[in-house]
C-alpha atoms as a PDB file:
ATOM      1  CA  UNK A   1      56.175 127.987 123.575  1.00  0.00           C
ATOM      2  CA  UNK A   2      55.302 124.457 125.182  1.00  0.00           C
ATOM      3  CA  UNK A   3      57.995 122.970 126.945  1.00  0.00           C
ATOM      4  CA  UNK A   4      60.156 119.735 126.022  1.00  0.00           C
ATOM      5  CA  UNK A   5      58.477 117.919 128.640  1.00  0.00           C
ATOM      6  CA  UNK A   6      54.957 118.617 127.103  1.00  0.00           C
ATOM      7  CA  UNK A   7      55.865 118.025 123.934  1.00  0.00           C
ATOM      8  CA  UNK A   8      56.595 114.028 124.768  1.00  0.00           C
ATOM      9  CA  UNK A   9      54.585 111.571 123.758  1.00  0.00           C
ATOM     10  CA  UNK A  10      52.207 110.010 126.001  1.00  0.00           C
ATOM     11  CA  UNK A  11      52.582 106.602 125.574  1.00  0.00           C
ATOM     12  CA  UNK A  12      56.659 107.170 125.399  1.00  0.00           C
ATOM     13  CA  UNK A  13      57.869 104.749 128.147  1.00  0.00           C
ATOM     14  CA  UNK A  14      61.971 105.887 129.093  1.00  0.00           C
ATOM     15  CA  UNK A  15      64.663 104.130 129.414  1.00  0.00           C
ATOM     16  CA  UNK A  16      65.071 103.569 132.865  1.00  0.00           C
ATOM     17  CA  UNK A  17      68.681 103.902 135.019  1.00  0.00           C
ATOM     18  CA  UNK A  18      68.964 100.374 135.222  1.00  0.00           C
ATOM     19  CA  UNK A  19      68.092  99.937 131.570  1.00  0.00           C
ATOM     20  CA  UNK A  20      70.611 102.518 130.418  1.00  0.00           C
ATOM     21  CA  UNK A  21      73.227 100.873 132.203  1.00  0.00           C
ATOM     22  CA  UNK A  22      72.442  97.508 131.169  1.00  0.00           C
ATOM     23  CA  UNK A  23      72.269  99.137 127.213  1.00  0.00           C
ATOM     24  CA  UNK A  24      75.672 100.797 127.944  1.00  0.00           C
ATOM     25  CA  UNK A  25      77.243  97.391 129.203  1.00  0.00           C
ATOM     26  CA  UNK A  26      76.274  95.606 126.025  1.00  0.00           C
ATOM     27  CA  UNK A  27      78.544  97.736 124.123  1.00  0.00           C
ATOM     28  CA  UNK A  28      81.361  96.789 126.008  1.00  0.00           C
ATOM     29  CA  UNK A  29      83.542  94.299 123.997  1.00  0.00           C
ATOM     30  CA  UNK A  30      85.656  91.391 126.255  1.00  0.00           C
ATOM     31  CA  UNK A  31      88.921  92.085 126.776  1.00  0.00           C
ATOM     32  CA  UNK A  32      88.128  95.609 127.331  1.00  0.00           C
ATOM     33  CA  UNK A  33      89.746  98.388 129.680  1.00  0.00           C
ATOM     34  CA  UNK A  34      87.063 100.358 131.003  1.00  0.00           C
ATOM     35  CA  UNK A  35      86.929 103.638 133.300  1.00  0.00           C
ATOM     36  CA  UNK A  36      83.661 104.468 134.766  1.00  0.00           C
ATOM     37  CA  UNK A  37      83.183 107.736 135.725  1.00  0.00           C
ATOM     38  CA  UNK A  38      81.396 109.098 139.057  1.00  0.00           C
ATOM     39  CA  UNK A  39      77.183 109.288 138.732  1.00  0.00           C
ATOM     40  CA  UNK A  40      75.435 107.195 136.186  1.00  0.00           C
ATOM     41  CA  UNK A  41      78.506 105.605 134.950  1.00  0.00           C
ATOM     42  CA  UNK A  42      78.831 103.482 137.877  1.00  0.00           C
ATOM     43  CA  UNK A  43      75.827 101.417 137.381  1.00  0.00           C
ATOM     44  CA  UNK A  44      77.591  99.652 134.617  1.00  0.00           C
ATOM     45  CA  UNK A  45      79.729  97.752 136.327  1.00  0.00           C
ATOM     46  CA  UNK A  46      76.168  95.849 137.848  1.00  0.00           C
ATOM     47  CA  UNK A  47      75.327  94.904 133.917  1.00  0.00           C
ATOM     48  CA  UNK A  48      78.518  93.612 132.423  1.00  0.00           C
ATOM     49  CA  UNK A  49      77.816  90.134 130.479  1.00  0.00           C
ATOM     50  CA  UNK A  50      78.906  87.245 132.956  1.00  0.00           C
ATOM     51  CA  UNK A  51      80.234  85.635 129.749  1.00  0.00           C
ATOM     52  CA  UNK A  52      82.923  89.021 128.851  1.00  0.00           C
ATOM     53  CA  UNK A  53      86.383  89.513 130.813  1.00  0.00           C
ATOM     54  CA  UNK A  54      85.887  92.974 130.985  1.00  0.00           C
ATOM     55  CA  UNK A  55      88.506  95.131 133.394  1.00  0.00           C
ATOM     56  CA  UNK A  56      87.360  98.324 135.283  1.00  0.00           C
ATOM     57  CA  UNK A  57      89.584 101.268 136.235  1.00  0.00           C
ATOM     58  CA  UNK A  58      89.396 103.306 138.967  1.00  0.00           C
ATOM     59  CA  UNK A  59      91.192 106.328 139.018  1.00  0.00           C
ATOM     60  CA  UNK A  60      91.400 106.793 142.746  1.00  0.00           C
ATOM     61  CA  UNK A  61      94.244 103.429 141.830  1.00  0.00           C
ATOM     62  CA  UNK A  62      92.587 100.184 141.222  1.00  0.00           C
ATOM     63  CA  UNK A  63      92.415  97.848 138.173  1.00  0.00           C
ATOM     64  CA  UNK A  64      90.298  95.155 138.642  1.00  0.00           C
ATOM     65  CA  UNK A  65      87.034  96.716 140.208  1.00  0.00           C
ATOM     66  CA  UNK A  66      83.959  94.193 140.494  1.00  0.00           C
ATOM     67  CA  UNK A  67      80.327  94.836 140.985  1.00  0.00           C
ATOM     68  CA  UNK A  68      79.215  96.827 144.030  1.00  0.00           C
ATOM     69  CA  UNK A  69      78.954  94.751 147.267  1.00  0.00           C
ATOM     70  CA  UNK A  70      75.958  93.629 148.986  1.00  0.00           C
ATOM     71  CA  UNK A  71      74.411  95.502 151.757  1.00  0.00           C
ATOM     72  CA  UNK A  72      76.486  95.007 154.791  1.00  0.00           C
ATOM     73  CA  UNK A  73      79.807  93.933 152.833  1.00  0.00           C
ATOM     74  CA  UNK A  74      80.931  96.885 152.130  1.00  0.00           C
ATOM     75  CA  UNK A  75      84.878  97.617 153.098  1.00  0.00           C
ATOM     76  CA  UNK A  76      85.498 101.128 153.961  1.00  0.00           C
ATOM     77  CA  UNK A  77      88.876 101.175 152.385  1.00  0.00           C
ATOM     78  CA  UNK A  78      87.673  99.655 149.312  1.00  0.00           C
ATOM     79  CA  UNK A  79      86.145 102.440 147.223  1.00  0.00           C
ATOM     80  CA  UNK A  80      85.866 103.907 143.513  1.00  0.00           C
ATOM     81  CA  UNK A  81      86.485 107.671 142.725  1.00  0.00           C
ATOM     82  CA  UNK A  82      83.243 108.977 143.743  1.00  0.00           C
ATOM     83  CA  UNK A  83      83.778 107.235 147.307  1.00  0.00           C
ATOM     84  CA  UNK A  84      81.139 104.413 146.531  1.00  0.00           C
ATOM     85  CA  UNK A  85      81.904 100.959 148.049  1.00  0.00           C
ATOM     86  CA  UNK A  86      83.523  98.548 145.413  1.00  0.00           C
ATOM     87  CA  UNK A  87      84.809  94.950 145.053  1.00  0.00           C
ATOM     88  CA  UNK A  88      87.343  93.563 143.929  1.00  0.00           C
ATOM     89  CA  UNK A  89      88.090  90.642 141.434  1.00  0.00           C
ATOM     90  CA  UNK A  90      90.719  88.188 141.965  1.00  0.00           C
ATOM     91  CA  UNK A  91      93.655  89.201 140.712  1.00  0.00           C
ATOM     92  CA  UNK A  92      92.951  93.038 141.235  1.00  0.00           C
ATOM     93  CA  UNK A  93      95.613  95.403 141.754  1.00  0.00           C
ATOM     94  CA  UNK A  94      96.642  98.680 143.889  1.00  0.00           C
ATOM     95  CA  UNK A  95      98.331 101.537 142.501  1.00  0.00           C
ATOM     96  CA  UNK A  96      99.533 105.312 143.352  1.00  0.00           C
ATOM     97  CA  UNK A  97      97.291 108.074 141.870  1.00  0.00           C
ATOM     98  CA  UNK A  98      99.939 109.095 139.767  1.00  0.00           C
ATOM     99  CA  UNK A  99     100.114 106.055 137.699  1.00  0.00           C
ATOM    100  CA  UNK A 100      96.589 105.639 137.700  1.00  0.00           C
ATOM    101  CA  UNK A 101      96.428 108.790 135.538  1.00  0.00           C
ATOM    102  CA  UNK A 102      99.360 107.844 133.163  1.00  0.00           C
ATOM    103  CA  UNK A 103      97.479 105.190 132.502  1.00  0.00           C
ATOM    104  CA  UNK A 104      94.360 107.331 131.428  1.00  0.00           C
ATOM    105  CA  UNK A 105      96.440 110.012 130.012  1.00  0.00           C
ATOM    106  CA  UNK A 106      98.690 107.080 128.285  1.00  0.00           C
ATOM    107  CA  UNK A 107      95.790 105.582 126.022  1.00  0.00           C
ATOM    108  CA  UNK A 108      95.419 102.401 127.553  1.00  0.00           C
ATOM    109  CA  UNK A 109      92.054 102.837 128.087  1.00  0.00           C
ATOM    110  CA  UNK A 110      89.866 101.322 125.437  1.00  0.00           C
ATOM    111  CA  UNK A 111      86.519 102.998 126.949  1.00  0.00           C
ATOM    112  CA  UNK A 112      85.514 105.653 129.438  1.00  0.00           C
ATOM    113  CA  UNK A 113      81.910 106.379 130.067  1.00  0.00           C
ATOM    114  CA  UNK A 114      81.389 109.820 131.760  1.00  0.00           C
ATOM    115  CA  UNK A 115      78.095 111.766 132.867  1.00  0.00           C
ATOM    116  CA  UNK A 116      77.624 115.503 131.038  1.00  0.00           C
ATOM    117  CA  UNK A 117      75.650 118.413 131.943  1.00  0.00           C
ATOM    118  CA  UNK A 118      76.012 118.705 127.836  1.00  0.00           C
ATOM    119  CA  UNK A 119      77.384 117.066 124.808  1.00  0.00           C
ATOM    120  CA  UNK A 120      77.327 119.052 121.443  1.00  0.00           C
ATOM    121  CA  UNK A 121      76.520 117.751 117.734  1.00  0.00           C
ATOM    122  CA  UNK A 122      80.270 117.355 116.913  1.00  0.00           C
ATOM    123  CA  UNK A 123      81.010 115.585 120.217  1.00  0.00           C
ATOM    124  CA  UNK A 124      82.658 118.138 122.579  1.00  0.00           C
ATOM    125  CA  UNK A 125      81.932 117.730 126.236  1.00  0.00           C
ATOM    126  CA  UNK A 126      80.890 119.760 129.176  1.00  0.00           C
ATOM    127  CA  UNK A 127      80.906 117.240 132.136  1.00  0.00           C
ATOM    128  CA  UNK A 128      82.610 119.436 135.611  1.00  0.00           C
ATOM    129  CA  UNK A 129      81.309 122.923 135.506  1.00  0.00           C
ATOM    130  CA  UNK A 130      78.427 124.756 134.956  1.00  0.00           C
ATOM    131  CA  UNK A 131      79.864 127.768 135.145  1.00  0.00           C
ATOM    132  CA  UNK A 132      77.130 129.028 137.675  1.00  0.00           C
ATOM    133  CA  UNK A 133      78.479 131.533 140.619  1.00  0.00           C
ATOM    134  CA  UNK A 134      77.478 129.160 143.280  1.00  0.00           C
ATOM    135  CA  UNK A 135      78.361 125.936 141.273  1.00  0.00           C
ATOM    136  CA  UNK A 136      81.466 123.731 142.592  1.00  0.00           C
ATOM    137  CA  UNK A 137      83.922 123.343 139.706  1.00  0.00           C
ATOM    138  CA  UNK A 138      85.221 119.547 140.055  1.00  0.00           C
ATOM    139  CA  UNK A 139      87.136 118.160 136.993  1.00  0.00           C
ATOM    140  CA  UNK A 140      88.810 115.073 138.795  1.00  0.00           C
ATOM    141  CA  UNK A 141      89.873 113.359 136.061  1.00  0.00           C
ATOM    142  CA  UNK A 142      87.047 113.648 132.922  1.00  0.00           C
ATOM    143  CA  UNK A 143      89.679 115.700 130.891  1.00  0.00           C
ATOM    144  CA  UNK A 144      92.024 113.358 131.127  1.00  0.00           C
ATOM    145  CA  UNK A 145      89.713 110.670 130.670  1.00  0.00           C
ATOM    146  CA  UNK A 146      88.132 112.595 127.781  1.00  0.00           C
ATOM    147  CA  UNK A 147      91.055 112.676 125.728  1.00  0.00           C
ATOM    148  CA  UNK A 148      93.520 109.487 127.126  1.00  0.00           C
ATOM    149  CA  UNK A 149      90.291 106.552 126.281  1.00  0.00           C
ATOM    150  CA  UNK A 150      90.440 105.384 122.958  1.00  0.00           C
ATOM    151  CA  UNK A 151      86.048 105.427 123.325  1.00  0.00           C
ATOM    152  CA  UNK A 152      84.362 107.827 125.399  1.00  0.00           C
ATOM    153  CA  UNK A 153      80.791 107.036 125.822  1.00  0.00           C
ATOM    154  CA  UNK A 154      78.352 109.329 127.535  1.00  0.00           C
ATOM    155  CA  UNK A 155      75.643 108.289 129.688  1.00  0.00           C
ATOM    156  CA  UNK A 156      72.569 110.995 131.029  1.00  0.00           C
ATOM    157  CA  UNK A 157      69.488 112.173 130.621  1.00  0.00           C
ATOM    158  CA  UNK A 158      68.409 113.637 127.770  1.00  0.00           C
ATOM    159  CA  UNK A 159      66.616 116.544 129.491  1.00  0.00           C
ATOM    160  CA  UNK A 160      67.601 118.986 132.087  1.00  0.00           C
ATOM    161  CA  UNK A 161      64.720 119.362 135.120  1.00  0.00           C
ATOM    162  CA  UNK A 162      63.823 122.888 133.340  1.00  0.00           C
ATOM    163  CA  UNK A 163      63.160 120.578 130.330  1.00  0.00           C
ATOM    164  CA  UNK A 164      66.150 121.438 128.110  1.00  0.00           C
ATOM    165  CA  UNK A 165      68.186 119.515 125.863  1.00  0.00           C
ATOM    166  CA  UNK A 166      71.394 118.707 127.248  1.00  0.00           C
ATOM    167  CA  UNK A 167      72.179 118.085 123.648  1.00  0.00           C
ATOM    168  CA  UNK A 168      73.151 121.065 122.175  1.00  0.00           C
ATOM    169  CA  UNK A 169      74.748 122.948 118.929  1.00  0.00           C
ATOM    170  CA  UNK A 170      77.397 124.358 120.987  1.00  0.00           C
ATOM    171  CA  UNK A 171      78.295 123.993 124.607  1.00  0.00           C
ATOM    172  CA  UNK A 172      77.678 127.177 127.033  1.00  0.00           C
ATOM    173  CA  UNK A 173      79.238 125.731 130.005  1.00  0.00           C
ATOM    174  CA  UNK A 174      83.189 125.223 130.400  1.00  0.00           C
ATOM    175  CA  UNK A 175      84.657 122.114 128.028  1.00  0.00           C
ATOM    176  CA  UNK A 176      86.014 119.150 129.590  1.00  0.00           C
ATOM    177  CA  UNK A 177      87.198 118.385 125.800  1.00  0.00           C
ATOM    178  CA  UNK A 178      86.667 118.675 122.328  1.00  0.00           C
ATOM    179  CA  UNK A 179      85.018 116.120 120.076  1.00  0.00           C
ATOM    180  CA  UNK A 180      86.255 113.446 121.868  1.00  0.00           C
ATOM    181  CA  UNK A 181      82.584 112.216 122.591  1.00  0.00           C
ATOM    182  CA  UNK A 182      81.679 108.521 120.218  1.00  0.00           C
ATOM    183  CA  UNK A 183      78.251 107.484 121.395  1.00  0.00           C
ATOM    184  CA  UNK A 184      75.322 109.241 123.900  1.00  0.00           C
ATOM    185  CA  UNK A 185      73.316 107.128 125.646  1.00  0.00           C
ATOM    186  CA  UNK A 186      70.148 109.121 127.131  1.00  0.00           C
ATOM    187  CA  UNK A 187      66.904 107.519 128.711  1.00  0.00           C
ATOM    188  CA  UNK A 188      65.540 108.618 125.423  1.00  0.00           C
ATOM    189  CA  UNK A 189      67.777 107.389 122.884  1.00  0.00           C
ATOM    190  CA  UNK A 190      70.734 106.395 121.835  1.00  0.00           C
ATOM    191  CA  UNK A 191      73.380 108.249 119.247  1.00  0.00           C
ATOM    192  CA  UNK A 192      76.058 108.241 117.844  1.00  0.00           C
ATOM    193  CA  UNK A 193      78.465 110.715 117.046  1.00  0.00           C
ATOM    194  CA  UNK A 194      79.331 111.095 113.559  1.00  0.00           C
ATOM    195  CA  UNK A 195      80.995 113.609 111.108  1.00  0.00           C
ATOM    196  CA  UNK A 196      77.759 113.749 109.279  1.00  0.00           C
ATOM    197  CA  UNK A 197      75.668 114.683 112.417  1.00  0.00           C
ATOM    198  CA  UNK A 198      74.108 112.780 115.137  1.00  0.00           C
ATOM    199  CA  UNK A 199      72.488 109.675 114.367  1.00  0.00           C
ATOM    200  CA  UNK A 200      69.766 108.368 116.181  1.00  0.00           C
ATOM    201  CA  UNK A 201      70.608 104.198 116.318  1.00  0.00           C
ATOM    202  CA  UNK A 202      67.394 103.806 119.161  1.00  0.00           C
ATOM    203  CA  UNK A 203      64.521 105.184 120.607  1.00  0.00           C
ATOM    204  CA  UNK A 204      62.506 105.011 123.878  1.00  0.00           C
ATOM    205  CA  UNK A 205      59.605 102.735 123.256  1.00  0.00           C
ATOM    206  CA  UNK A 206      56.387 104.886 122.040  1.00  0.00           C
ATOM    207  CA  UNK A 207      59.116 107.626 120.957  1.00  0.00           C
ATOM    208  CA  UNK A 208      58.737 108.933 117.378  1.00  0.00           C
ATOM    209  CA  UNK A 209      61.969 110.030 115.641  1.00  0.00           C
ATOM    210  CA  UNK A 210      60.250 113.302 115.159  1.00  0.00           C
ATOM    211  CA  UNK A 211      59.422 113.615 119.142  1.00  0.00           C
ATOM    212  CA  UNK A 212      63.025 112.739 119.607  1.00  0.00           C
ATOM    213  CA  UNK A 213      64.183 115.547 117.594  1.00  0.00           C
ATOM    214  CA  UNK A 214      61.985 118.165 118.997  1.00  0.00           C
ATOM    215  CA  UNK A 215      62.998 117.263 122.508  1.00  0.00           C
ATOM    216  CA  UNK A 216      66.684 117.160 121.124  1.00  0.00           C
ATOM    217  CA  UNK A 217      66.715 120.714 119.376  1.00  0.00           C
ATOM    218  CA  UNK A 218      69.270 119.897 116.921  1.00  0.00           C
ATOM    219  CA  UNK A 219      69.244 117.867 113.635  1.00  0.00           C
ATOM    220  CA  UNK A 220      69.478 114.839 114.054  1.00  0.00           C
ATOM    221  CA  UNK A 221      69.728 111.152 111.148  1.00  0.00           C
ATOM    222  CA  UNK A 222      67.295 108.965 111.652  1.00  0.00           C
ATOM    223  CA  UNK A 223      69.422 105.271 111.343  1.00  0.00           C
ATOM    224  CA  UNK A 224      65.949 103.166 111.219  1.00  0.00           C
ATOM    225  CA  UNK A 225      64.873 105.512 107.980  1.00  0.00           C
ATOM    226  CA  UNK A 226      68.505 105.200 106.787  1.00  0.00           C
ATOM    227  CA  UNK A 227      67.871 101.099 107.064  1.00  0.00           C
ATOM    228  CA  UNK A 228      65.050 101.481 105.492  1.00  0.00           C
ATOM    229  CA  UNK A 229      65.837 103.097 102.496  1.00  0.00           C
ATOM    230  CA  UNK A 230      68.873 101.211 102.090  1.00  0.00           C
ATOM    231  CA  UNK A 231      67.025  97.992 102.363  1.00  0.00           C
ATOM    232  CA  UNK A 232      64.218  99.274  99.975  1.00  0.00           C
ATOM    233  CA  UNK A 233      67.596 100.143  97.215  1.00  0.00           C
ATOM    234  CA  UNK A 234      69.241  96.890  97.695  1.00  0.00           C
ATOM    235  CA  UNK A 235      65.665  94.868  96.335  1.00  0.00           C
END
């Protein structure tokens, strides 16, 4: 059997880091609370709208983080959860770790986006183990991220460097938590989690839907057809 990898169009162009970033800042109402996990996530906080008031949480105990500093301002006691240099906005403020989490585990979150190693059709997540015997478990704080944001968004890529989906039926490594996942963005696609299955809202440019779903592996809607159709019943 030919790999996902061969199976991709040629002309497909992905969604690069920056671009998913920028794609997953977009969806980010003003006025939000927002965590951003370690990885991918952080890239975000470079592509918020200039015209949004949008507030990022750290867990490590800051509310208030800004856009990473430029080379050679960085302060090495101002840093996120996965130890990058940070800023801070005026009017920022310090807390202990402890009430950093009651405030994830609290609900007064209104997003989190978190990196997976997998996310399943009906949203559960697999983001801090891979259950491998050399692997280093480290949950931090994704489950209680995962279940404490009112959104949890996932940004990653859509393929694993053996060329598997990290879209699956059913998670095989160790949960972080159960369909809490809303909306995937991949440098393939984005989707959204739904009760009636995964629905494909966008596509890398030169991706067919049906490329997208034999890279994915699992049934997916196609929203542009579902536009389509509904547009075609309405005339």
């Amino acid at each position: 059997m030919a790999s996902a990898e061969k199976r991709e169009s040629q002309t497909m162009k992905r969604f690069t880091r920056e671009q998913m970033a920028a794609r997953v800042a977009r969806d980010i109402p003003n006025g939000a609370c927002v965590n951003l996990g370690i990885g991918l996530p952080t890239m975000v906080a470079n592509h918020l709208p200039k015209d949004r008031e949008i507030i990022l949480h750290t867990e490590n105990g800051l509310l208030g983080m800004g856009r990473a500093p430029e080379p050679g301002e960085e302060d090495p006691d101002l840093i996120n959860a996965g130890k990058q240099p940070v800023t801070a906005l005026p009017g920022a403020s310090y807390f202990h770790h402890a009430d950093s989490f009651a405030m994830m585990r609290g609900g007064h979150l209104d997003f989190c986006v978190l990196g997976a190693f997998q996310v399943s059709v009906s949203g559960d997540l697999a983001n801090w183990h891979t259950g491998g015997p050399t692997a280093i478990p480290a949950v931090g704080g994704a489950m209680d991220l995962a279940i404490g944001a009112k959104r949890v968004h996932v940004m990653m890529e859509h393929l694993t460097k053996q060329g598997e989906s990290k879209i699956v039926a059913r998670c095989t490594y160790p949960l972080t938590g159960v369909a809490c996942v809303n909306r995937i963005f991949t440098d393939l696609a984005v989707l959204d989690v739904t009760s009636a299955g995964l629905v494909a809202l966008e596509r890398a440019e030169g991706l067919s839907f049906e490329e997208l779903q034999s890279l994915t592996g699992v049934p997916l809607i196609d929203a542009q057809a579902s536009d389509r159709l509904l547009g075609a019943s309405a005339s």
